[in-house]
Structures are given as C-alpha cells and as structure tokens.
Protein backbone atom coordinates (compact mmCIF):
# COMPACT_ATOMS: atom_id res chain seq x y z
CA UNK A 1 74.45 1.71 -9.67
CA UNK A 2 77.45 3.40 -8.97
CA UNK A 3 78.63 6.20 -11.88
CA UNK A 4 81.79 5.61 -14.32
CA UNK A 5 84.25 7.40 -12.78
CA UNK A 6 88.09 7.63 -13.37
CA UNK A 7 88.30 5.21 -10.26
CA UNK A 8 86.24 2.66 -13.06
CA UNK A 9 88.71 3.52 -15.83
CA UNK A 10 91.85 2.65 -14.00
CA UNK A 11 90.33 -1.18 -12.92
CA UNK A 12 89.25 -1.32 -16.53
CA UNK A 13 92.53 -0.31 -17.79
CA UNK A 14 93.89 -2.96 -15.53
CA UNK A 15 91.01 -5.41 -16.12
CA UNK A 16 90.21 -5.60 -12.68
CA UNK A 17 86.40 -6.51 -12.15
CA UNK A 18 85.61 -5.66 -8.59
CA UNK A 19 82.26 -7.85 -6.83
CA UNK A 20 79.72 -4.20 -7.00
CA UNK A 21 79.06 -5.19 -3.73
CA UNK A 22 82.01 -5.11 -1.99
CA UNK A 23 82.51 -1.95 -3.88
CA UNK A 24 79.61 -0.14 -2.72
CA UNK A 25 80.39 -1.09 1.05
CA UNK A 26 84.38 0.10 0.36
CA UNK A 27 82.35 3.56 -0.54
CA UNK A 28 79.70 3.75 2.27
CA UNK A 29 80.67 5.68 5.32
CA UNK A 30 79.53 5.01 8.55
CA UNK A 31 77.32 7.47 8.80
CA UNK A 32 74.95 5.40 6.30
CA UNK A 33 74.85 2.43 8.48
CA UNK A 34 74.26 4.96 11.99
CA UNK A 35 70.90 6.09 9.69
CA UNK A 36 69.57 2.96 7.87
CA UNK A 37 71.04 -0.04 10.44
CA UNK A 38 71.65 -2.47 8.23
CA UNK A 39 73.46 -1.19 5.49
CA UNK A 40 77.66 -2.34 5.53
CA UNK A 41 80.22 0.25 5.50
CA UNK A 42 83.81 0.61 4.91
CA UNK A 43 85.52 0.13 8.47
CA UNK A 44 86.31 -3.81 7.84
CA UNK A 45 87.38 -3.54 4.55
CA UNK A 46 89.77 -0.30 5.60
CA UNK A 47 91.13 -2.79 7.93
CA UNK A 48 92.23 -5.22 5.75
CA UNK A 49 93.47 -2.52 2.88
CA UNK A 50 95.72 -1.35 5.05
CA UNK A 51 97.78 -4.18 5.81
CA UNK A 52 97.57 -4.88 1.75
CA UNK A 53 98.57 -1.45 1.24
CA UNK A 54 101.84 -1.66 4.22
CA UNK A 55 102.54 -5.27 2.45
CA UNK A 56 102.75 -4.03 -1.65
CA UNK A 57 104.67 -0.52 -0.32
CA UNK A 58 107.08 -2.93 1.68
CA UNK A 59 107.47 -5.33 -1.30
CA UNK A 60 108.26 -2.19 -3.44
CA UNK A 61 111.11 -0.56 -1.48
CA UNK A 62 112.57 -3.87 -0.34
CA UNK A 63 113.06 -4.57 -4.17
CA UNK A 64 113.51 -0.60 -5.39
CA UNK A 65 116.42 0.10 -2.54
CA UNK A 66 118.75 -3.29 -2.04
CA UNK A 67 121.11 -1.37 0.28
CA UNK A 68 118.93 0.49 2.30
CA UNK A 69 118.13 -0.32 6.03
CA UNK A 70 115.17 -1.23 7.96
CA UNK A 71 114.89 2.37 9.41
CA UNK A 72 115.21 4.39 5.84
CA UNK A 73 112.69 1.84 4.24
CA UNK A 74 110.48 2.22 7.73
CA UNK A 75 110.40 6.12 7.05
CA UNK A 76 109.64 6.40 3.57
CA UNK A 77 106.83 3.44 3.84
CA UNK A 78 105.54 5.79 6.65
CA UNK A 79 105.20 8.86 4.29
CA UNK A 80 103.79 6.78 1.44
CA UNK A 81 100.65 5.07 3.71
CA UNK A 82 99.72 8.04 5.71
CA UNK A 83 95.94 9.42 5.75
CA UNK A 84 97.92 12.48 4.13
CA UNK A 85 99.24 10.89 0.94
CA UNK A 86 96.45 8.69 0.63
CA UNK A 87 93.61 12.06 0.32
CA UNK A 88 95.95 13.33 -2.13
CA UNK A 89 95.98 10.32 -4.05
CA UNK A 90 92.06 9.87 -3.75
CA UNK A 91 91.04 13.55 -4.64
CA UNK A 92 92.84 12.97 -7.77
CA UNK A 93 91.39 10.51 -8.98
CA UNK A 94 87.71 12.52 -7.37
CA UNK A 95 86.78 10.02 -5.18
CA UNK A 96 84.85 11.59 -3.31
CA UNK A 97 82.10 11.92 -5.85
CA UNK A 98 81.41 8.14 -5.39
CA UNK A 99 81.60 8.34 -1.79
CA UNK A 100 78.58 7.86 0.49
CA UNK A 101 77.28 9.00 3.08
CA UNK A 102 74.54 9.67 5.66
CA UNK A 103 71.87 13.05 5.62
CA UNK A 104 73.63 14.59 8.38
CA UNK A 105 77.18 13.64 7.30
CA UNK A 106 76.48 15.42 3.86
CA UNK A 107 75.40 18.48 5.34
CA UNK A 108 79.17 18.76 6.77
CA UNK A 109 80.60 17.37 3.28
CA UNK A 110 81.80 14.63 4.93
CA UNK A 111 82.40 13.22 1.66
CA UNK A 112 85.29 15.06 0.93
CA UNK A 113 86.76 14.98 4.53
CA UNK A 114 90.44 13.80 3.70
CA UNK A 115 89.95 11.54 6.89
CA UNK A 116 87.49 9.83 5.10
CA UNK A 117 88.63 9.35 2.11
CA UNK A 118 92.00 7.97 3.30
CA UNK A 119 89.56 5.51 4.72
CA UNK A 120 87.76 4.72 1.51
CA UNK A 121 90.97 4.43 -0.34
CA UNK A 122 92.03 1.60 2.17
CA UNK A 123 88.89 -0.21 1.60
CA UNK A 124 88.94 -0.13 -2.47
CA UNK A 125 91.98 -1.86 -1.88
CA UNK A 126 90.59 -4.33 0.53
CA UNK A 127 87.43 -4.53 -1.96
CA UNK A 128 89.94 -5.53 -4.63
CA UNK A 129 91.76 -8.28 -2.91
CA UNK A 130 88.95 -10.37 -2.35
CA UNK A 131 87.45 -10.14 -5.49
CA UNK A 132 91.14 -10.09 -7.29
CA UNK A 133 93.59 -11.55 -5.30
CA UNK A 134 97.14 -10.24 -4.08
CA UNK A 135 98.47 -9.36 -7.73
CA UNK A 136 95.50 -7.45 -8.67
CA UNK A 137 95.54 -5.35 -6.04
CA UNK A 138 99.03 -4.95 -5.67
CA UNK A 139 99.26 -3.82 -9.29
CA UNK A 140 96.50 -1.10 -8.66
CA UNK A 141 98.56 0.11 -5.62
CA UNK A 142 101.15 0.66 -8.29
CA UNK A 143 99.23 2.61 -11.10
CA UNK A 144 98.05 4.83 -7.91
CA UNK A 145 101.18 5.52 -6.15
CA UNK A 146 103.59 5.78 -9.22
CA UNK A 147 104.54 9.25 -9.91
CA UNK A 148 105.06 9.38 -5.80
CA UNK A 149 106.83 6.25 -5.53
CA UNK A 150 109.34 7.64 -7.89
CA UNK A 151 110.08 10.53 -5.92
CA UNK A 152 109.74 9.89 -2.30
CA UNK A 153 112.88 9.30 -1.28
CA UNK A 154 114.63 12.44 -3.01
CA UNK A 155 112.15 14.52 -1.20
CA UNK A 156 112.25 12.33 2.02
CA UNK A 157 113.29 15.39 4.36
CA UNK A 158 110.63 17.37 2.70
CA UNK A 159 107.99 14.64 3.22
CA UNK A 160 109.30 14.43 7.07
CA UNK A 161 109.87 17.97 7.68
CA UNK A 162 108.79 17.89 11.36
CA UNK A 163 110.78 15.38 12.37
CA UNK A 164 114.14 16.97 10.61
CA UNK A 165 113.20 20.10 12.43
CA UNK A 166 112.58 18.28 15.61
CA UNK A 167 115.77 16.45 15.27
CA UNK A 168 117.84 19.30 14.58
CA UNK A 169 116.64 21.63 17.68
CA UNK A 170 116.95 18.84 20.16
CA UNK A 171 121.14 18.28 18.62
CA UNK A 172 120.78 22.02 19.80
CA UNK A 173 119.29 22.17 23.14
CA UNK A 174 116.58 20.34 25.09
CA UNK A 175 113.97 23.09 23.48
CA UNK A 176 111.43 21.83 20.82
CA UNK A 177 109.55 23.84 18.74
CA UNK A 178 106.05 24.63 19.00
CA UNK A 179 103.41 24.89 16.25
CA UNK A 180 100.60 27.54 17.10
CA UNK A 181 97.50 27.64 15.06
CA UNK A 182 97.15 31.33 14.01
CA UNK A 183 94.12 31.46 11.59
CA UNK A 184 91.40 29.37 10.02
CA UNK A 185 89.70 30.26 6.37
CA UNK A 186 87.12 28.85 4.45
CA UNK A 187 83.61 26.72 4.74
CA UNK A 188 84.36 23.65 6.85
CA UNK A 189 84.95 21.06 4.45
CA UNK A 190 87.45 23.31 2.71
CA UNK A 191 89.47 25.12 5.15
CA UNK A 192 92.59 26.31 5.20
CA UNK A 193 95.22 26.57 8.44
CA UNK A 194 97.83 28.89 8.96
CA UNK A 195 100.52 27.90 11.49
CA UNK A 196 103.13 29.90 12.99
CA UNK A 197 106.67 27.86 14.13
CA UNK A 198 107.73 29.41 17.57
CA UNK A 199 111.43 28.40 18.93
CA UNK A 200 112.88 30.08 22.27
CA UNK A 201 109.94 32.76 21.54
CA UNK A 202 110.82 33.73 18.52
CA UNK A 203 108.78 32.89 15.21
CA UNK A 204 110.81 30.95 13.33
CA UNK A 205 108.40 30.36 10.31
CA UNK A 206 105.04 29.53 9.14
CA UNK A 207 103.16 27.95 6.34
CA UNK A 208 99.31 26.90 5.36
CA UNK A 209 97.62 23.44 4.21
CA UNK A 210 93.91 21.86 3.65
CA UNK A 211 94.66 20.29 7.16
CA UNK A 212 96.39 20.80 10.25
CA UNK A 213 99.33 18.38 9.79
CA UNK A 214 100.30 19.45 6.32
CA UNK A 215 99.86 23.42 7.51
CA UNK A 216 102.75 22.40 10.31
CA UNK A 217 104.49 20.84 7.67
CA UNK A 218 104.91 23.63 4.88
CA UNK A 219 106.16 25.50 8.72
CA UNK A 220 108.50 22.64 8.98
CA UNK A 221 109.75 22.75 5.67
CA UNK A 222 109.65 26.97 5.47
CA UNK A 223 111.69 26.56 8.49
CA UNK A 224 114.19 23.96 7.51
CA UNK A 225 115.43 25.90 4.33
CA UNK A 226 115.57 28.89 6.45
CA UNK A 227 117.95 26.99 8.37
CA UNK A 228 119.60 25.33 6.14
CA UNK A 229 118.40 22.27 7.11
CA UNK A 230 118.17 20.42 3.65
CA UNK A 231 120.55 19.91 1.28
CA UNK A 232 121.49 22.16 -1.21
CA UNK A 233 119.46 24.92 0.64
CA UNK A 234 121.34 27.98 2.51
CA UNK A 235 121.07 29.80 5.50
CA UNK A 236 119.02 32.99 4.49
C-alpha cells in the first residue's frame, strides 16, 4: 500500500479517488518491469497524460488570453508542459518518495531523476482520467500548475531565455552562441552544471542548474539582462 503523501492530500482535497492500481503502475518505472517481467509501468499511461496535460493547458490559455495568437499561446503552452516545469512541479509536492523503481535503478536514485519524474507526473494524470474523467483531471492540472499559470506569461522571455538570446544574435549576424559545459558538482542524482555562454570567442555569461538545460538557461537569462535583452533591464 502506497504511503499518504501530499500527492494523497491534494486528490482528497479534490475528492478525487484514483483505481490503486492504476496508481501504482503511474508510479512504477521501467526499471521494475526490466527486473520482475510482469509487473506494468508508467510508459502508457505517460502517453496518454500528456495529451490530457497539452489539452487542459490549451483550454486554459485559449480562455485566460482572448487576444492572443496561435504562436504566443504555442510558446507559453511549451514552457508550461516541458519535462523542466513538470520536475519542479513534482519535487514539490515529493514525488519521488512514492516513486518506484528497480534494484539497480535505485542504486543511481533514479527515483529522483527529473526525467523520470516528469514521466510519472504525466502518468498520475493519465491514472486520473480513467478513473475520473476529463473534469477531474483537468481540475488537478489546475491545483498543480496554479501559482505558474499565473505568472508565465510575465516571465515568458525569462522562461524562453535561449531562444530570445538566439533570436537576438542571429538579427545581429549569422553567429549563434555556444553553450560550453565548464564544471560538474555533486553525487549523480544531485548534480549541479555550470555553463559558460561563448559569442565571437568571447564569454558572454554563465549560470548553473540541477540539469543541463536549466544551467544554459540561467546563461541565457544572465546574458540577456547583460544585454539588455528584457524589458526593463539595462545594458550593464
């Protein structure tokens, strides 16, 4: 039997009553089925909570931002369903203490892998769609997401910062920058990544993260104020 977790006090604070199967599979990596054969894991259910997950954020903006176009709405839906956001969202809520997985997997923490538990977010909300239905799930998404859904869009550049960079050089030139690891701390399933932002061989910033993409990122962003990039920021 799976603990009471804060995962278990949000459905019962939204009285959603999950099947504990279809739980337990959303929360098995592969690794368990690789060892044991016949247990289920999460891949088919990830499958299906991420189309849920793309439908509810697409029902949001489309009804939060009447005048925006395809191509803002396309962005921001982009930052809120990425592996990135959703690890955040899932370590806050400590997923990965229900999470699990094989001998060999938990040797390398797998369970707290942000890979993996952008997976196992997708396939709670798979889980709850076929035991709930569209509404229930669709009103978890919400609880989850909230505080980010509120501030997404102020913050889209930030979110984005790579591509703002990117755009900006090539209005420039035909030179893009280039992201070069520089150093690696920390036991493997907590490292931390320190990138260095090199344009027309000069450093042009650099910035750390739990992960490779959101190391390049705090670059990106480092580099975008120092450029003046974003609004309200100044050239230093």
């Amino acid at each position: 039997m799976l603990q009471y977790s804060k995962l278990h006090k949000i459905f019962d604070e939204l009285n959603i009553k999950v099947k504990p199967d279809l739980l337990k599979t959303a929360l098995t990596h592969s690794s368990v089925t690789f060892e044991n054969g016949d247990e289920q894991n999460y891949e088919r259910l990830e499958f299906l909570g991420d189309s849920v997950l793309k439908l509810t954020m697409s029902d949001i903006l489309y009804k939060k931002y009447p005048d925006y176009e395809e191509g803002r709405m396309t962005k921001i839906r982009g930052i809120l369903v990425a592996d990135s956001m959703l690890a955040k969202l899932g370590k806050e809520i400590n997923i990965s203490e229900l999470i699990i997985v094989g001998k060999s997997e938990k040797k390398d923490h797998g369970q707290d892998k942000e890979s993996v538990i952008a997976c196992v977010m997708e396939a709670i909300f798979g889980a709850v769609y076929l035991s709930c239905g569209l509404n229930k799930v669709m009103s978890l998404i919400k609880y989850i997401f909230k505080d980010v859904i509120e501030n997404v869009d102020e913050h889209l550049d930030t979110y984005n910062a790579k591509a703002v960079l990117q755009e900006y050089t090539q209005g420039l030139n035909k030179d893009l920058p280039e992201y070069k690891l520089i150093e690696e701390k920390g036991k493997a399933h907590n490292k931390t990544f320190y990138y260095e932002i090199f344009y027309r061989g000069n450093i042009l910033a650099n910035g750390s993260g739990k992960t490779k993409r959101d190391a390049q990122q705090d670059a990106a962003k480092s580099a975008c104020e120092k450029l003046g990039i974003f609004k309200g920021e100044k050239d230093e």
